[in-house]
Structure formats: C-alpha cells, structure tokens
Protein backbone atom coordinates (compact mmCIF):
# COMPACT_ATOMS: atom_id res chain seq x y z
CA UNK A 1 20.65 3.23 5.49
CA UNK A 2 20.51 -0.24 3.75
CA UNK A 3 17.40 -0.88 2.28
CA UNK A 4 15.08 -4.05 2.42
CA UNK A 5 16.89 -6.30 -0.21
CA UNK A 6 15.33 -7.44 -3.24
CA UNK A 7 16.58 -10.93 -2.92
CA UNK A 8 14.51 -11.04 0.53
CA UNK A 9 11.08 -9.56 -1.15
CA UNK A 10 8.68 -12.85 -1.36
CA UNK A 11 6.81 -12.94 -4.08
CA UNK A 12 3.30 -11.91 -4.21
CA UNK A 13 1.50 -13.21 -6.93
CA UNK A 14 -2.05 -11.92 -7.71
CA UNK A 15 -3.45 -14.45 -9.96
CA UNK A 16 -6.70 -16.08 -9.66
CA UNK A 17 -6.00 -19.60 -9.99
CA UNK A 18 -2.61 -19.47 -7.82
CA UNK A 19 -3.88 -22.53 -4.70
CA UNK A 20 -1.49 -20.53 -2.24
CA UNK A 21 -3.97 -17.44 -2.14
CA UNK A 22 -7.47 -19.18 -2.85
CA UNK A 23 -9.05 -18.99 0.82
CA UNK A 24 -6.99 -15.41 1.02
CA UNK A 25 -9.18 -14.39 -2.15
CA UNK A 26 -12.27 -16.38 -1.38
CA UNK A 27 -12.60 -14.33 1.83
CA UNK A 28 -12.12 -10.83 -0.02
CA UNK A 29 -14.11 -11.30 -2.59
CA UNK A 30 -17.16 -11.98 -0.67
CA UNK A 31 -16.60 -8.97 1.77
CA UNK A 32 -19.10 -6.18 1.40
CA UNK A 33 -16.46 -3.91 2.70
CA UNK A 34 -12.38 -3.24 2.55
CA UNK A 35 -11.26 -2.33 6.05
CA UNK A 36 -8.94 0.12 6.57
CA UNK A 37 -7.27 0.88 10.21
CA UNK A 38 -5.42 3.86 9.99
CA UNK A 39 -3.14 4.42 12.83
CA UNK A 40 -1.79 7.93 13.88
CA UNK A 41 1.30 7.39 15.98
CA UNK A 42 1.73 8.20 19.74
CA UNK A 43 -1.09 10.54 21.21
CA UNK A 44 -1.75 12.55 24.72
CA UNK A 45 0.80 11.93 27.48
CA UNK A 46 3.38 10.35 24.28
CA UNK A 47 4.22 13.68 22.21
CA UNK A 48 6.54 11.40 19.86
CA UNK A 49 10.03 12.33 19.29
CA UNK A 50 11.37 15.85 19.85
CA UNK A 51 12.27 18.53 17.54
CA UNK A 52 14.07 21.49 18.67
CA UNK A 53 11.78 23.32 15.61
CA UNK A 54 8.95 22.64 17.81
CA UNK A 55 7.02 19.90 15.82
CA UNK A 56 5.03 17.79 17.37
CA UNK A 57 4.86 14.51 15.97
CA UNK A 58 1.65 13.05 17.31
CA UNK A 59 0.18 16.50 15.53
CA UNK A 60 1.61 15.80 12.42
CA UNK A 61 0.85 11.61 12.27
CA UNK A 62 -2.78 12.38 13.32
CA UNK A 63 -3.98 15.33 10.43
CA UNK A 64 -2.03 13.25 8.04
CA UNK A 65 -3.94 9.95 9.37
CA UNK A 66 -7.20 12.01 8.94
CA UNK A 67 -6.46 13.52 5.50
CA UNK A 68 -5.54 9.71 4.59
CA UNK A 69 -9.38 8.71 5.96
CA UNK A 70 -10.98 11.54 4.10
CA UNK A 71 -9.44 10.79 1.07
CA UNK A 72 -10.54 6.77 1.35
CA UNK A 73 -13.88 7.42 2.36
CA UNK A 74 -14.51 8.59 -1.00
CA UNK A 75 -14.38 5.25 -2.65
CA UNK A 76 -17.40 3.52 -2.82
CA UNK A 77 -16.14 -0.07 -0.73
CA UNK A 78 -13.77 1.01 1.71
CA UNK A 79 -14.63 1.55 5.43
CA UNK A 80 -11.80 3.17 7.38
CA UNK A 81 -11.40 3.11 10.75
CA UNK A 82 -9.05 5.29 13.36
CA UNK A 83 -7.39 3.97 16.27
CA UNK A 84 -7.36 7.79 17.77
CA UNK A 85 -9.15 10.68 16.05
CA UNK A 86 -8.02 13.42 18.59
CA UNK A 87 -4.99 13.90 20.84
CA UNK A 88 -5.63 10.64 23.40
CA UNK A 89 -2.84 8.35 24.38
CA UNK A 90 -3.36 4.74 22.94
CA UNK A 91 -1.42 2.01 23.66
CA UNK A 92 0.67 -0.26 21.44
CA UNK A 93 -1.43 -3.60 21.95
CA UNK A 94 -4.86 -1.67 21.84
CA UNK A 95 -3.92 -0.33 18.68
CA UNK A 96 -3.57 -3.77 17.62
CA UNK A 97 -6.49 -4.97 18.99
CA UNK A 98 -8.93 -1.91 16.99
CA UNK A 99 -7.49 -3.66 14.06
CA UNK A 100 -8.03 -7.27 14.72
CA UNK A 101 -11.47 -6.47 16.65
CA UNK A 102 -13.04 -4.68 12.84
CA UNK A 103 -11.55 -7.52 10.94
CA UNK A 104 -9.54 -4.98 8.48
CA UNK A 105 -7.64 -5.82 5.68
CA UNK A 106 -5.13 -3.10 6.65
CA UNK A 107 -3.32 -1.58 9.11
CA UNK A 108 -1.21 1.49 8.17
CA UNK A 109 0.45 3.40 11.43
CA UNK A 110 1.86 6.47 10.68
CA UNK A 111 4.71 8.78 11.90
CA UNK A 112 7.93 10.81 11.40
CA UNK A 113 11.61 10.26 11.93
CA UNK A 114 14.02 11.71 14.11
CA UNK A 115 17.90 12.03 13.71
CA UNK A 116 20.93 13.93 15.50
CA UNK A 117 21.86 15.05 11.77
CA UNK A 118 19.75 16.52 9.30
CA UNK A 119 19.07 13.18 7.88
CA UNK A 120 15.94 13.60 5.60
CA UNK A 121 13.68 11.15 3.46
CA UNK A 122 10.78 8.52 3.87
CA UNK A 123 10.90 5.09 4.58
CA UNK A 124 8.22 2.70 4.91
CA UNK A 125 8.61 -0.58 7.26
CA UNK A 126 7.20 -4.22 7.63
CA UNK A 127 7.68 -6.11 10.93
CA UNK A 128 10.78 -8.36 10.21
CA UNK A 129 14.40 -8.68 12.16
CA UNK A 130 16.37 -5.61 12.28
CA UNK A 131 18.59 -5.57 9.29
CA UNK A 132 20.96 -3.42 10.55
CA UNK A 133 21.59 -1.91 14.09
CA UNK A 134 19.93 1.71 12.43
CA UNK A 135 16.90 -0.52 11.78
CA UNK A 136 16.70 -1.30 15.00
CA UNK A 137 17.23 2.45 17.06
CA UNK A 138 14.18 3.51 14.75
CA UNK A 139 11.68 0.44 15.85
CA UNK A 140 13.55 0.80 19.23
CA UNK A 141 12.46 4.39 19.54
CA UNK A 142 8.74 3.55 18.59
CA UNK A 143 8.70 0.91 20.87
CA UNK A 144 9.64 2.66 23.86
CA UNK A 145 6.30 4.24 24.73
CA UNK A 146 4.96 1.01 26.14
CA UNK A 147 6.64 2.10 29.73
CA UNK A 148 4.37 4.68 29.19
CA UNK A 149 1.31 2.37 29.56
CA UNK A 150 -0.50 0.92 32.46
CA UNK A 151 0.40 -2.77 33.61
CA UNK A 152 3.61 -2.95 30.45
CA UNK A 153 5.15 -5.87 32.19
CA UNK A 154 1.89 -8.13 32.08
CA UNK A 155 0.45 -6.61 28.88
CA UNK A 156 3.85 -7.54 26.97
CA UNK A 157 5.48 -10.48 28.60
CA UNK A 158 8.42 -9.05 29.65
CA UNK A 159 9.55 -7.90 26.49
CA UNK A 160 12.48 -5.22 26.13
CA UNK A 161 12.51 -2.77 23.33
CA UNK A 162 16.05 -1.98 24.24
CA UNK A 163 16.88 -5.70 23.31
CA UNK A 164 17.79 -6.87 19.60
CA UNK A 165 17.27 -10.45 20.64
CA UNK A 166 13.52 -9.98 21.61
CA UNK A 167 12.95 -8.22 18.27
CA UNK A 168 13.17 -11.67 16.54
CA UNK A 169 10.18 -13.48 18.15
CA UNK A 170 7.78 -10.54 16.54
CA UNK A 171 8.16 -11.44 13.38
CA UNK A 172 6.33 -14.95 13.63
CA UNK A 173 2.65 -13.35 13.86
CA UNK A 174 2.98 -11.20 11.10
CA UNK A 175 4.93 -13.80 8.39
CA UNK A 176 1.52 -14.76 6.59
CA UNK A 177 0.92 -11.50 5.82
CA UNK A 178 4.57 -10.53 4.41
CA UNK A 179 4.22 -10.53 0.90
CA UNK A 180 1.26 -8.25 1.02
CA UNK A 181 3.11 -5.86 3.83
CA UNK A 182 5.76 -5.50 1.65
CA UNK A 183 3.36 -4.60 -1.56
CA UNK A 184 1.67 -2.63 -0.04
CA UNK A 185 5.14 -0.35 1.48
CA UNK A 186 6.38 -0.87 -2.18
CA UNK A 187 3.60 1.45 -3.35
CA UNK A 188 4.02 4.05 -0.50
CA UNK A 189 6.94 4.41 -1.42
CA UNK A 190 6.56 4.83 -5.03
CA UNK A 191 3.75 7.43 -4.76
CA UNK A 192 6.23 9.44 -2.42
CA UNK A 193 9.14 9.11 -4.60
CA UNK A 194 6.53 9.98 -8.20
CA UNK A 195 4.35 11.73 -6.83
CA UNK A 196 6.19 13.88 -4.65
CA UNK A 197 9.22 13.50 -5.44
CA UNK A 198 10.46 12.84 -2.13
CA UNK A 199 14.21 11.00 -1.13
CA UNK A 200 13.63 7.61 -1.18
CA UNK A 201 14.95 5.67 1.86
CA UNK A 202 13.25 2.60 1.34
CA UNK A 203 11.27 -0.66 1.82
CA UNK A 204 12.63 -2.26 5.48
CA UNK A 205 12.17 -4.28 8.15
CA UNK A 206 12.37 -4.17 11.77
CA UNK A 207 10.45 -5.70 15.21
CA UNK A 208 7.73 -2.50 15.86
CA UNK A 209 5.13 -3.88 18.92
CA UNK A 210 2.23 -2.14 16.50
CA UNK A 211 2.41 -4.27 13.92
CA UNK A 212 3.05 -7.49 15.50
CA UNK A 213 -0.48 -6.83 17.39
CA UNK A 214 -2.13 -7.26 14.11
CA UNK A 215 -3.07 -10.03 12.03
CA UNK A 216 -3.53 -8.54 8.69
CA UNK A 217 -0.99 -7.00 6.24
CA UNK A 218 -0.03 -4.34 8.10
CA UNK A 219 2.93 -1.56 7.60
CA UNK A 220 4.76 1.38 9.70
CA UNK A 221 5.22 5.23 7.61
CA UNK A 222 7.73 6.99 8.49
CA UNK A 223 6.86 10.34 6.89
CA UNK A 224 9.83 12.54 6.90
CA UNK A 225 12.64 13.24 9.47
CA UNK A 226 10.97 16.20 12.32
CA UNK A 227 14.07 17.07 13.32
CA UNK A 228 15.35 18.31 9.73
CA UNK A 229 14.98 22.00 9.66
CA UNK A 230 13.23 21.96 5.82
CA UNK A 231 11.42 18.64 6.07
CA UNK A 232 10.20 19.50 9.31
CA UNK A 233 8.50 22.35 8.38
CA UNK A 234 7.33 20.74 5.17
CA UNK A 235 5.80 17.73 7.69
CA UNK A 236 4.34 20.83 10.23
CA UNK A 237 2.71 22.38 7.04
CA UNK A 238 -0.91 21.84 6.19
CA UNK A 239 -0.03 21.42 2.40
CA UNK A 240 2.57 18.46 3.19
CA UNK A 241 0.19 16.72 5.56
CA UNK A 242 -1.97 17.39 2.40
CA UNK A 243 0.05 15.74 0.03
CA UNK A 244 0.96 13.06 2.44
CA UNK A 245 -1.99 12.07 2.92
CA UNK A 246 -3.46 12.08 -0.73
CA UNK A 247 -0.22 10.06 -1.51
CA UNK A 248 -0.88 7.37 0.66
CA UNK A 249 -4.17 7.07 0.24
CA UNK A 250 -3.25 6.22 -3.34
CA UNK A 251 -0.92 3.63 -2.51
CA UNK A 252 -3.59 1.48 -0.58
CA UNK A 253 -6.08 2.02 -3.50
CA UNK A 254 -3.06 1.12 -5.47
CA UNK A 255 -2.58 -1.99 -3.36
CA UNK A 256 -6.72 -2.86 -3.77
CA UNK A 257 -6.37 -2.59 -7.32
CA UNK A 258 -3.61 -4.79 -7.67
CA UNK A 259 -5.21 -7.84 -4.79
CA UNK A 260 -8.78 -7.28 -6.67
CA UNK A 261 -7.64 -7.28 -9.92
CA UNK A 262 -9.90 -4.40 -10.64
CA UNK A 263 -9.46 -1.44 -12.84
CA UNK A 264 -7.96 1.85 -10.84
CA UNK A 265 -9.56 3.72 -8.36
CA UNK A 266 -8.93 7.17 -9.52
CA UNK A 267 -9.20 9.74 -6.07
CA UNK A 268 -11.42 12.56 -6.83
CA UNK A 269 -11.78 11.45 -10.40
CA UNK A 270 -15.74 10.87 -11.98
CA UNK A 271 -16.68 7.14 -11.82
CA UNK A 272 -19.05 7.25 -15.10
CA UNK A 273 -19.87 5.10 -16.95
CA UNK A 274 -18.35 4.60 -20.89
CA UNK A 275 -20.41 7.03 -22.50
CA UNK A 276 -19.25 5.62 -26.33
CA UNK A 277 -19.15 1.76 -25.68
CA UNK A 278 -21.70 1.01 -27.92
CA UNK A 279 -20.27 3.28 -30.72
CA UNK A 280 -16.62 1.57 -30.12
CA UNK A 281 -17.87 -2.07 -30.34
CA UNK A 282 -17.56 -1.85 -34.58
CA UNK A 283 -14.43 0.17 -34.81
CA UNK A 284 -10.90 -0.08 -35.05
CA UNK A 285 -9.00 3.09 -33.15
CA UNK A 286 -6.38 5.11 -34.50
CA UNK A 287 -3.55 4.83 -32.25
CA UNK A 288 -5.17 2.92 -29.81
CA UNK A 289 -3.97 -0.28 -28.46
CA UNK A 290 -6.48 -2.16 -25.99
CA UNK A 291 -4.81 -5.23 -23.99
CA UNK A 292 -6.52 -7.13 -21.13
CA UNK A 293 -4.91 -6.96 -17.83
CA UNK A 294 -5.26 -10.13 -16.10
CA UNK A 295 -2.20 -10.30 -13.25
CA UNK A 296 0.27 -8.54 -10.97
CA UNK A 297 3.01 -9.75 -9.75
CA UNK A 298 6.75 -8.97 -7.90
CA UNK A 299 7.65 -11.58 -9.54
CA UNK A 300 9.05 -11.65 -13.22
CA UNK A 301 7.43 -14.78 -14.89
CA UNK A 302 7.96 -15.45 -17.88
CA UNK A 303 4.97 -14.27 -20.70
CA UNK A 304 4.24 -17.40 -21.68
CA UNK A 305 1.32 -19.35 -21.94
CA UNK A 306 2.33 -22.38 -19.66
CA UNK A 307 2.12 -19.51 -16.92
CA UNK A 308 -1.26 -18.54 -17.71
CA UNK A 309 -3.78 -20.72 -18.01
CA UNK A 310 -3.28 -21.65 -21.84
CA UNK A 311 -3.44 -18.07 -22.80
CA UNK A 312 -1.33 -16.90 -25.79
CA UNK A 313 -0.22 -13.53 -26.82
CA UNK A 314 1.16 -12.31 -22.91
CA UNK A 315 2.65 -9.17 -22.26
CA UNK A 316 4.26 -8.15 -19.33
CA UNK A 317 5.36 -4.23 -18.00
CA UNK A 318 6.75 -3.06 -15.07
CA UNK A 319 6.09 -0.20 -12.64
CA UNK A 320 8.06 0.21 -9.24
CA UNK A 321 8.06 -2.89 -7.99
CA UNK A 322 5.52 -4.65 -9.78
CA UNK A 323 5.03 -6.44 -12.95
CA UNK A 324 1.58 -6.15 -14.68
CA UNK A 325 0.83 -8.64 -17.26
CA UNK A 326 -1.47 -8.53 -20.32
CA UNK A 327 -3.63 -10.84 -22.63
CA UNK A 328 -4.10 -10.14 -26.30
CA UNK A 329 -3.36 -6.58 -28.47
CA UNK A 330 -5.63 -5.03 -30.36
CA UNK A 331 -6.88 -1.88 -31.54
CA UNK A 332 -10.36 -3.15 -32.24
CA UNK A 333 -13.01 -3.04 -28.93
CA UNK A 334 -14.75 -5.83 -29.82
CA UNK A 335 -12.01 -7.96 -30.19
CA UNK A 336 -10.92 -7.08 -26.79
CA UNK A 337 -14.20 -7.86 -25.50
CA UNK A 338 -13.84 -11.04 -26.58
CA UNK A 339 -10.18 -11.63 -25.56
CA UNK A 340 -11.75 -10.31 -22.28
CA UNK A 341 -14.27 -13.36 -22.15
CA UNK A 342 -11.95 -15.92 -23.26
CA UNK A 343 -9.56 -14.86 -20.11
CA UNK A 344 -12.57 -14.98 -17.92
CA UNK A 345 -13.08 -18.50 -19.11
CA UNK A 346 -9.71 -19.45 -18.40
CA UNK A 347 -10.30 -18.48 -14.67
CA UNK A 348 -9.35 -14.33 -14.59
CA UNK A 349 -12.64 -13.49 -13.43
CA UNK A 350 -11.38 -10.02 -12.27
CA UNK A 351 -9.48 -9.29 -15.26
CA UNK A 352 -10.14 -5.78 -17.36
CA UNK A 353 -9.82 -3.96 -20.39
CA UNK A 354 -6.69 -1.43 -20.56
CA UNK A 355 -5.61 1.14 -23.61
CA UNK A 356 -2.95 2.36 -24.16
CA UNK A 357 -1.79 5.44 -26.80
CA UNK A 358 1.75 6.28 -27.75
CA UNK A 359 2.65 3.29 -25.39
CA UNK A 360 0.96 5.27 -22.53
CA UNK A 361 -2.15 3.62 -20.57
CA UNK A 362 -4.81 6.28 -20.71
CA UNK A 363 -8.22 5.72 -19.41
CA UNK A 364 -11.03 3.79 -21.46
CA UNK A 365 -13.17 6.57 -21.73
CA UNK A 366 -10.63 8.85 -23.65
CA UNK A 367 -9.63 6.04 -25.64
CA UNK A 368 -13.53 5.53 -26.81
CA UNK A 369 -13.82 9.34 -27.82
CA UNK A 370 -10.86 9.45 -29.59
CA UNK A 371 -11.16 9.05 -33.44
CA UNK A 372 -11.67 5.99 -35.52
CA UNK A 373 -9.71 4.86 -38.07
C-alpha cells in the first residue's frame, strides 16, 4: 500500500516565537489539563470486521483503548477520557461530539484491519482524500456502521461511505489540525516499528466520519490485520493488547513532549528530582556532553542562527520523522545553565537541558552521578 508521501507532510514547527502557532500555544499553555479522548472502535450491535479465527475486533480496540488510559493516567497533567468503556454501541458523530464536548487536545480511535489475504502490519491514518482506491475500502469499511445508527440520513446529510466523491468534503474540518494529526501518527508509528518491531505500513490519509466529527488533532490506529492467522492472535492476546497499548501511550506523551517543549515523560519511570545538581554546578563531566534543546520540527531548517532567534552554536538530529534542534555544547553544568537562560531570553521559554554520552542522550540524573573530570 502507498504510503502518505513525504512531499505532502506540512510542516509542523514547534518553536515558540513561530506567529502561525501563537494562539495554538497560548491556549495550551494555560490549560491545567491535556485532554485525551481515546476512542475504542465499533461496540455492541457493531462487532467490527470478521475473522474466521474468531476475533472480535470491538474486544480487541476496547482493552487496548483501556490499557492506553491506564498507562496515561499515570502522568501527572493528562486527563483521558473514553468514548465507550464497555461493550455499548456508539455512534460515529457521538464519538465526535465526547471529544469536542471535553475540549481535548486529542482524539485517538482505535482498531484492527481486515484483508482477504494474510496481509499483516500497522498503519496509522489522518482524515485526508483517499490516496489510493485501498485507502479508501479501509475508511469505507469503518464508515459503514453509520446504517447501523438511528436517524443516519438526517444525522449525516446524506452522505455515502460507498462514494469516493463524498470522501473529499471531510477533509475541510479537520485541515487546521493536519500538521499535528500527522505528528502525532508519525510517532505511533515509530514506537510500533522501535518498539515492537512491528511491519510498518505507514502514515496515510483517507475520509473516516470519526475524525471529521472532531475539531482537534485527531488520528485513526489501525492495530494489526484480525484476519491474519499470527497477527490475529498476537492482537487477541493480552500481552499484544499490552504492548499496544504501552506503545501508544508513548507516542502521545511523545507528541506532548515535542508541542510543550518539555523534557520526556518517561511511563512508569521515577519523576525525582536531580539528586546531584548542586554538586554538578562546578564541574566539568567526563564524557558528558550537555546541549539545550530548544525546538522540534518535520522540517529540516537549517542550524543557523538567522533561524533562531540570534542564537549561535545550533545543532540539529533527527529521529523518525522529526528533527530536534540544540543550543550550545558543553560538558560543564553551569555553563549549560547559563546557555539555558540566554535561550529563555531569546523567547524558548520551554526549552531544557539534554546530555548526551558516547553520542547517546541519557537522562540528567545519570549524567550528574557519573564521574567528574
């Protein structure tokens, strides 16, 4: 299947002086809370699609939707909310109105893929025209259960999931929100392809009903393929809904990290403070290199200082699909601090201290207890 081409991916740049994204930031940073809607596909009267290996698909969306929610609701900020938490039938539009109605930040809807063959891998879409007619049989499929719901025919305008044409007008609603979509299904699909080393099918695009309900960045999981004998049973199992879940939740902690501009958000990790800050202020570390991270971007710009506020001495890396970029390099923690303030002056207010050993980034707290030159 052709994947969601690069050339089409608009950029999404997360820096704190960029005009385009000022009321966008303004309104996040004064939230008390990040809003998650987490959205387990069909439900009740809609089992999903078949599998002759006897999977259920609403099972399988709705313990990997909870194990998602458990694992969130572990980090201090975040307030996640379900569209179903049991086996009830909810339609496409109230789905969409959960998520507008708590104001979230997110909307992730989750299910699994189906295929005559033993087609297997995970693919993550953003609302968007079908790029392909394969594109459109898998939102086609998803958006058939709205015959299943009361009053269709008022409650959606007339609109025909069997046509490609009214695909296109979806995609108006949800083109503010594009660039972060797309982040955010970069990620998912990174942590399934690192972390579990699962096949890769790819960032795409197609007109799904759920997500053009919503008006916030909002993507569409397709977990695995039910109707593959292996992957199936691997989406049917209690340790792949486990690992699933745990890898998705890190993508949209990912995704906070990278719109925040705040250091990670490690799952199940201590949140303590730097135990030798004080005793690393006057020292130089062996091996250590500390850099302050002050952007994220798609986009490739070029490390220079006409693209950052005056700053000198820019570094840029890239992992998956994003480019990180860092101010200063040093292996002293004092001088960081103050390369730290200077970007903060220049308008990073959410910028952060990173270190790195061996070229690795390892967390500030091993860097501090490792030993001085």
């Amino acid at each position: 299947m052709q994947t969601y081409a690069n050339s089409l991916i608009v950029s999404f740049l997360v820096l704190l002086t960029l005009s385009s994204f000022s009321s966008l930031r303004n309104t996040l940073f004064q939230a008390n809370e990040f809003i998650v809607v987490l959205d387990a596909g069909h439900g009740g009267k809609d089992p999903g699609k078949p599998s002759k290996y006897g999977y259920k698909e609403k099972d399988v969306a709705l313990n990997i939707v909870l194990g998602i929610g458990k694992e969130l609701s572990k980090v201090p900020g975040i307030k996640v909310v379900y569209t179903r938490k049991s086996d009830k039938f909810i339609g496409l539009k109230q789905r969409g109105a959960i998520a507008n109605k708590a104001n979230a930040d997110l909307f992730v809807s989750v299910h699994c893929n189906a295929h005559h063959t033993q087609a297997y891998g995970a693919e993550t879409y953003v609302l968007g025209i079908h790029r392909n007619q394969t594109n459109f049989e898998v939102a086609k499929a998803e958006n058939s259960v709205i015959f299943l719901e009361e009053d269709y025919e008022k409650n959606y305008a007339g609109f025909d999931p069997n046509s490609p044409e009214a695909a296109i007008g979806l995609t108006l609603a949800q083109e503010e929100y594009l660039d972060q979509s797309i982040l955010l299904a970069s990620l998912v699909q990174e942590s399934f392809t690192k972390q579990l080393k699962r096949k890769d099918r790819g960032v795409k695009q197609a007109g799904f009903v759920v997500l053009h309900q919503t008006v916030m960045p909002s993507i569409l999981v397709e977990t695995g393929f039910i109707t593959n004998k292996k992957e199936g049973a691997y989406l049917n199992s209690r340790s792949g809904q486990n690992k699933l879940a745990h890898s998705i939740a890190r993508a949209i902690l990912d995704y906070k990290n990278n719109l925040y501009q705040e250091d990670e958000f490690l799952i199940d990790d201590s949140q303590e403070p730097l135990q030798n800050e004080e005793a690393g202020n006057e020292l130089d570390f062996k091996d250590i290199i500390f850099k302050v991270q002050i952007a994220a971007s798609t986009r490739a710009l070029e490390p220079k200082s006409y693209n950052f506020n005056g700053l000198k001495d820019i570094s840029r890396t890239k992992s998956g699909n994003l480019y990180k970029y860092f101010y200063g390099n040093t292996s002293n923690y004092a001088k960081v601090k103050e390369l730290k303030a200077d970007a903060e002056n220049k308008g990073y207010q959410k910028c952060f201290i990173v270190a790195f050993k061996d070229g690795q980034k390892i967390s500030l707290q091993e860097a501090l207890k490792s030993e001085s030159n």
